[in-house]
Protein backbone atom coordinates (compact mmCIF):
# COMPACT_ATOMS: atom_id res chain seq x y z
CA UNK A 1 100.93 42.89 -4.64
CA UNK A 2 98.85 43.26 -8.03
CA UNK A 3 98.28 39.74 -7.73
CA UNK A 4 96.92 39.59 -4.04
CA UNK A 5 94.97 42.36 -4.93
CA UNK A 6 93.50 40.91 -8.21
CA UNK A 7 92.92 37.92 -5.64
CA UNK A 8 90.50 39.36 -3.21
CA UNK A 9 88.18 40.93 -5.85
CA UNK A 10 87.33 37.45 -7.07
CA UNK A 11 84.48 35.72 -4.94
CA UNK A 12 86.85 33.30 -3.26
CA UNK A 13 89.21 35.74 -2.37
CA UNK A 14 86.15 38.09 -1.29
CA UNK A 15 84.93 35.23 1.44
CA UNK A 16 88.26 34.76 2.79
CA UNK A 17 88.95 38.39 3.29
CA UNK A 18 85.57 38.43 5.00
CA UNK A 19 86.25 35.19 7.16
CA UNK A 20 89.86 36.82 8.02
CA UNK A 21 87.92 40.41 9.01
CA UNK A 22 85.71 38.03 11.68
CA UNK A 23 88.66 36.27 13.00
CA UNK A 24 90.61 39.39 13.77
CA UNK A 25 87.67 41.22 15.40
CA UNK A 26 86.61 38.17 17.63
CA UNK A 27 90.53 38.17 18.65
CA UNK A 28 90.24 41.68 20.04
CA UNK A 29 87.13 41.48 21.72
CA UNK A 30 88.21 38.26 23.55
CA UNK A 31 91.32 40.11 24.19
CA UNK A 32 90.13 43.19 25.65
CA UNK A 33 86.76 42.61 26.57
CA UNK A 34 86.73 38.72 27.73
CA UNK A 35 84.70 35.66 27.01
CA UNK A 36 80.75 36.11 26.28
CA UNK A 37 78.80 35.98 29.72
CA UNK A 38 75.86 33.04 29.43
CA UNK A 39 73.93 31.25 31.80
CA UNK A 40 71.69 27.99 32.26
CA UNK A 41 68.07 28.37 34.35
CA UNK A 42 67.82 24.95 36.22
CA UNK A 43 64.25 24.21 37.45
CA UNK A 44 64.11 21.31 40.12
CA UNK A 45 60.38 19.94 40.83
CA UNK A 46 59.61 18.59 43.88
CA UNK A 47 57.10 15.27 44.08
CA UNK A 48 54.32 15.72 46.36
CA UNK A 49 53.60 13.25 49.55
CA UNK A 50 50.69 11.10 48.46
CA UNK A 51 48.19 10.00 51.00
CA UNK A 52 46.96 6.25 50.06
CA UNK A 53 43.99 4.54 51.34
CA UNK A 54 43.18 0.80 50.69
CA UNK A 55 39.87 -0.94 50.76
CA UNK A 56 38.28 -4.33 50.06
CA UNK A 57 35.27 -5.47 47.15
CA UNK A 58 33.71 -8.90 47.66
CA UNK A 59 31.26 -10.55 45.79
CA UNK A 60 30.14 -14.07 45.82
CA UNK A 61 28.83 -16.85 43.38
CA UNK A 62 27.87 -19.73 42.82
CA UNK A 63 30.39 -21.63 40.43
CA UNK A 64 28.74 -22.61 36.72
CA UNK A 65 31.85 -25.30 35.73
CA UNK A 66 32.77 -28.24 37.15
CA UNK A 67 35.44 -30.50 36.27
CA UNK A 68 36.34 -34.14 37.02
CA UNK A 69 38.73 -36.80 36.33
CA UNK A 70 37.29 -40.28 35.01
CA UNK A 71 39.46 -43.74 34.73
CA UNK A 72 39.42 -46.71 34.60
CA UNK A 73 42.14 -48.69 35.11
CA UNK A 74 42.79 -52.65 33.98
CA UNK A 75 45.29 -55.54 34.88
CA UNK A 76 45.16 -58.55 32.57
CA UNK A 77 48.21 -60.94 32.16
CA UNK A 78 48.73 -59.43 27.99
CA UNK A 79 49.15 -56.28 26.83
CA UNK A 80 46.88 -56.74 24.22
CA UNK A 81 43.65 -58.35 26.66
CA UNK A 82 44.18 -55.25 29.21
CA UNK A 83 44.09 -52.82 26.51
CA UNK A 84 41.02 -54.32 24.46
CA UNK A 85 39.26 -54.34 28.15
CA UNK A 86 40.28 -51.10 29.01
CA UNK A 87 39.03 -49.33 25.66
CA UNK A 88 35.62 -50.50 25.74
CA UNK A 89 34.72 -49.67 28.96
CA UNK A 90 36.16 -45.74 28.51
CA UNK A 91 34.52 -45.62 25.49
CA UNK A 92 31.27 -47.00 26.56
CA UNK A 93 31.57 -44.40 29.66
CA UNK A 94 32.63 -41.51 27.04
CA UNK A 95 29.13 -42.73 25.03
CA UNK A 96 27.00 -43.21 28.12
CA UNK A 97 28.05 -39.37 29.67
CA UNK A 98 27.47 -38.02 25.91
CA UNK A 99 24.05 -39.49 26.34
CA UNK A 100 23.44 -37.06 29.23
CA UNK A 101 23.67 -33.90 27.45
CA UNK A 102 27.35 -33.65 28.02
CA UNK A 103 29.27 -32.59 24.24
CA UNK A 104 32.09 -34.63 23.03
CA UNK A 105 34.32 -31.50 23.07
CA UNK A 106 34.14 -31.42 27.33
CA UNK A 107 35.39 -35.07 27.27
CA UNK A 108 39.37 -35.04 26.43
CA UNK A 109 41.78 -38.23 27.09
CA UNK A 110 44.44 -36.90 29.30
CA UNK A 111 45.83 -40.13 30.71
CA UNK A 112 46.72 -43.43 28.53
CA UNK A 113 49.37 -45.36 30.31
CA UNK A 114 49.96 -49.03 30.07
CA UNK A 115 52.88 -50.87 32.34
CA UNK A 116 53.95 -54.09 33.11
CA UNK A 117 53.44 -55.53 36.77
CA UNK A 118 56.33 -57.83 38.40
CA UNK A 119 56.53 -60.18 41.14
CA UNK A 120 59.96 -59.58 42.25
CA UNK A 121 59.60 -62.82 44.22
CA UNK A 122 60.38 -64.35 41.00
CA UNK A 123 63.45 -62.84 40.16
CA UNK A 124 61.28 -59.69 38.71
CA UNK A 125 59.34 -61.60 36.41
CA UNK A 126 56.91 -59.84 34.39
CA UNK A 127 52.80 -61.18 35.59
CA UNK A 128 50.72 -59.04 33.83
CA UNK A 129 49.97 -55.34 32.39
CA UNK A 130 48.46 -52.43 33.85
CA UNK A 131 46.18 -50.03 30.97
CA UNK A 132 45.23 -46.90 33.34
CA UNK A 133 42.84 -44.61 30.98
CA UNK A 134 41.79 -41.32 32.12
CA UNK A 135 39.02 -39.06 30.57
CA UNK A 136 38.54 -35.12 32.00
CA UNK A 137 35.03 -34.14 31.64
CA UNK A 138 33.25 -30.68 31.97
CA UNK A 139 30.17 -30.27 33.08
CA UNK A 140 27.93 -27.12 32.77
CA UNK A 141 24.91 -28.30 34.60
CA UNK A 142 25.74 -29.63 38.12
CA UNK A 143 22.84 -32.29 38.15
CA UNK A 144 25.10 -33.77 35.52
CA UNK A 145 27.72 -34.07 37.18
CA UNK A 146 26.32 -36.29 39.73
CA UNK A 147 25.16 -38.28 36.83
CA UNK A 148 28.10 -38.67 35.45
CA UNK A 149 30.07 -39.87 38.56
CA UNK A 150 27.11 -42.33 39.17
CA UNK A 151 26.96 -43.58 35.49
CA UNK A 152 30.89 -43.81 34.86
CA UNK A 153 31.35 -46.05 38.28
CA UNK A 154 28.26 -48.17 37.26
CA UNK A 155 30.37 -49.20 33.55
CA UNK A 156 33.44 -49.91 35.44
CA UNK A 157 35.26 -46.57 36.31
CA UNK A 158 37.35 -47.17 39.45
CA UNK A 159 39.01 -43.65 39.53
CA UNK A 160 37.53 -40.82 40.09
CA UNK A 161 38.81 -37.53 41.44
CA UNK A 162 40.34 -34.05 40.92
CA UNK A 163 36.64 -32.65 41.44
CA UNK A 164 37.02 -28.64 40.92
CA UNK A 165 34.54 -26.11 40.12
CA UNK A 166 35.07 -22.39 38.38
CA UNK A 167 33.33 -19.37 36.90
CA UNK A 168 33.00 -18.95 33.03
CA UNK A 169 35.21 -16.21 31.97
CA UNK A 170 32.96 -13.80 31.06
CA UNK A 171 30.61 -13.73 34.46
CA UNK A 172 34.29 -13.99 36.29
CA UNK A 173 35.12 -10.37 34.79
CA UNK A 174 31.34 -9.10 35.62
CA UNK A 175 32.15 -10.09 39.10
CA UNK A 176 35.58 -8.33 39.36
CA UNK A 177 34.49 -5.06 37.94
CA UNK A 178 31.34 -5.39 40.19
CA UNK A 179 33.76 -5.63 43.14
CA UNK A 180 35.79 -2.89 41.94
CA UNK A 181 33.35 -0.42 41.93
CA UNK A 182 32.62 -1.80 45.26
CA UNK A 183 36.52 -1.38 46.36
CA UNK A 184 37.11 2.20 44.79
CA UNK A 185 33.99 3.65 46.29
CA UNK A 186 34.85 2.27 50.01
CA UNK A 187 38.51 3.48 49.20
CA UNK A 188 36.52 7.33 48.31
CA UNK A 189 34.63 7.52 51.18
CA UNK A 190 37.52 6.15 53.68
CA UNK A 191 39.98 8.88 51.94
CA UNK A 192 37.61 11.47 52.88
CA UNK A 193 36.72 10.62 56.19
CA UNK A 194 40.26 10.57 57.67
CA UNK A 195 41.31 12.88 55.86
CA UNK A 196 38.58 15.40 57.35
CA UNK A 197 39.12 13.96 60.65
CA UNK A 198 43.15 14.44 59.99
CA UNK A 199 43.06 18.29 58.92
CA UNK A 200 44.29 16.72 55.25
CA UNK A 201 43.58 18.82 51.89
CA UNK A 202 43.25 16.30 49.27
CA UNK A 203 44.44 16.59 46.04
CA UNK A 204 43.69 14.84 42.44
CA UNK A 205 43.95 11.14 42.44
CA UNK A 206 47.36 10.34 40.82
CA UNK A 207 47.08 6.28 40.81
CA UNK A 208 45.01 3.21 41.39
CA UNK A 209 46.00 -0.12 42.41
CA UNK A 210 44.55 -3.29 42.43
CA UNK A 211 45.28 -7.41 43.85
CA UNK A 212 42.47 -9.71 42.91
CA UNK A 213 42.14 -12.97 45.07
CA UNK A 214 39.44 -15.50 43.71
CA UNK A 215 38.72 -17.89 46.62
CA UNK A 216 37.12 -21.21 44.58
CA UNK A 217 34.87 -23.41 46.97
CA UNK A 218 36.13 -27.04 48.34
CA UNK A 219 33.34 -29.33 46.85
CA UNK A 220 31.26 -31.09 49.30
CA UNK A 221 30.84 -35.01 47.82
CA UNK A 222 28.24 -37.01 49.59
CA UNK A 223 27.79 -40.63 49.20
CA UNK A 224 25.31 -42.77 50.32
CA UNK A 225 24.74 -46.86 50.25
CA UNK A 226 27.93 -47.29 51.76
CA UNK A 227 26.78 -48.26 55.25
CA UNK A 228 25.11 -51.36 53.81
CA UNK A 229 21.44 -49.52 53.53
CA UNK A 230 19.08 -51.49 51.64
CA UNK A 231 18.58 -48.61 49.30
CA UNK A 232 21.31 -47.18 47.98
CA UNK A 233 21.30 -43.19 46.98
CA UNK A 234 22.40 -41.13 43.68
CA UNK A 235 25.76 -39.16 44.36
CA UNK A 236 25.25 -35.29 45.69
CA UNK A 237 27.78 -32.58 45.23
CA UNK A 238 27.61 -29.37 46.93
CA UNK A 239 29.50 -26.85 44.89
CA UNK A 240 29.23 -24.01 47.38
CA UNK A 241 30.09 -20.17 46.43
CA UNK A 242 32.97 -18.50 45.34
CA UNK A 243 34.17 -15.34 46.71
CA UNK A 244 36.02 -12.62 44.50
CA UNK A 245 37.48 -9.96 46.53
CA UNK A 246 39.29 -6.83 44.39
CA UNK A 247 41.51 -4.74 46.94
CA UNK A 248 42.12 -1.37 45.78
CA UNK A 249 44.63 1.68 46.89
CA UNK A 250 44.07 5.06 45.28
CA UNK A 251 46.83 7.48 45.68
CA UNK A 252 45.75 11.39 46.14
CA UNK A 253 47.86 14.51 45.85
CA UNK A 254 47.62 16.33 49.04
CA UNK A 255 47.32 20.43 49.32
């Protein structure tokens, strides 16, 4: 007993006592008393019906790039003589269109293929080689371009094609945001309108939407002298305009 005693007046022996005083006094009040009442607050939000209107911005333009394929393409019985043939006509046709004002770095080679050609009436016997050479050019200024289809057929080009025309980057995103503001105020002033006519109390705008649909123009290519005229006329392309059209819903809280 002196040695229990001796026990609890040492700081261990105080901290057990202590913990075994809690223990025994939480055992009664369970006992007598019951479990510790506690509760959880739940708060459940409700999302608010939006009322969405939709309208349309259109601009138009007129493209500032076009872009068209150039080739030539050369049949000679040797690899070597179609190739040598082939070379110095592109090349003369990449020097000529530089000559125009056009830079080197809007001509790229795509296209280099060379293949043999068979006459399969002779057992597929090989009768010559095919060098097909095809050069991409981009053109800023539009009366160039019609220079360069008439110059690069008049060195030997027999392929031409895949005529396209776009907006520069930088006046493409002037155009969007101009039809944007276009789009969100129609979208404003529709939202308000039915929803005077409809009894409806808007709220605060909660979200925006938008679809962008650039419409690029089919070029018009016009070519003359092929009727057997006596005078034969310069190639004209008709770029046309471009439409960008930005359709926007806006989303408001209603009251």
């Amino acid at each position: 007993m002196k040695k229990l005693e001796k026990f609890f007046k040492t700081d261990y022996g105080r901290l057990i006592g202590f913990t075994l005083i809690i223990l025994a006094i939480l055992s009664l009040y369970f006992r007598f008393i019951g479990p510790i009442p506690f509760s959880i607050t739940q708060t459940t939000t409700e999302k608010k019906t939006t009322f969405d209107v939709q309208a349309e911005g259109k601009v138009t333009a007129i493209p500032d790039t076009a872009e068209i394929n150039v080739g030539i393409q050369v049949n000679k019985t040797t690899v070597q003589a179609a190739q040598k043939e082939a070379n110095e006509k592109i090349n003369k046709v990449s020097e000529e269109i530089k000559k125009l004002g056009v830079e080197g770095k809007y001509i790229k080679t795509t296209e280099y293929n060379v293949y043999p050609e068979y006459d399969y009436r002779a057992g597929q016997k090989i009768v010559g080689y095919n060098v097909n050479i095809t050069l991409k050019i981009k053109v800023k200024d539009f009366d160039k371009i019609n220079q360069v289809i008439d110059t690069a057929t008049s060195l030997g080009a027999n392929q031409i094609g895949n005529l396209t025309f776009t907006i520069d980057d930088e006046k493409m995103e002037d155009l969007k945001m101009e039809a944007r503001k276009q789009a969100i105020e129609k979208a404003k002033d529709k939202a308000k309108e039915i929803a005077q006519a409809g009894g409806i109390r808007l709220g605060r705008l909660v979200n925006i939407s938008e679809t962008l649909t650039p419409e690029y123009p089919t070029p018009l290519l016009r070519e003359a002298g092929l009727g057997g005229g006596v005078e034969e006329q310069a190639t004209q392309i008709q770029p046309g305009e471009s439409e960008i059209t930005v359709s926007i819903i806006l989303s408001y809280e209603t009251l």
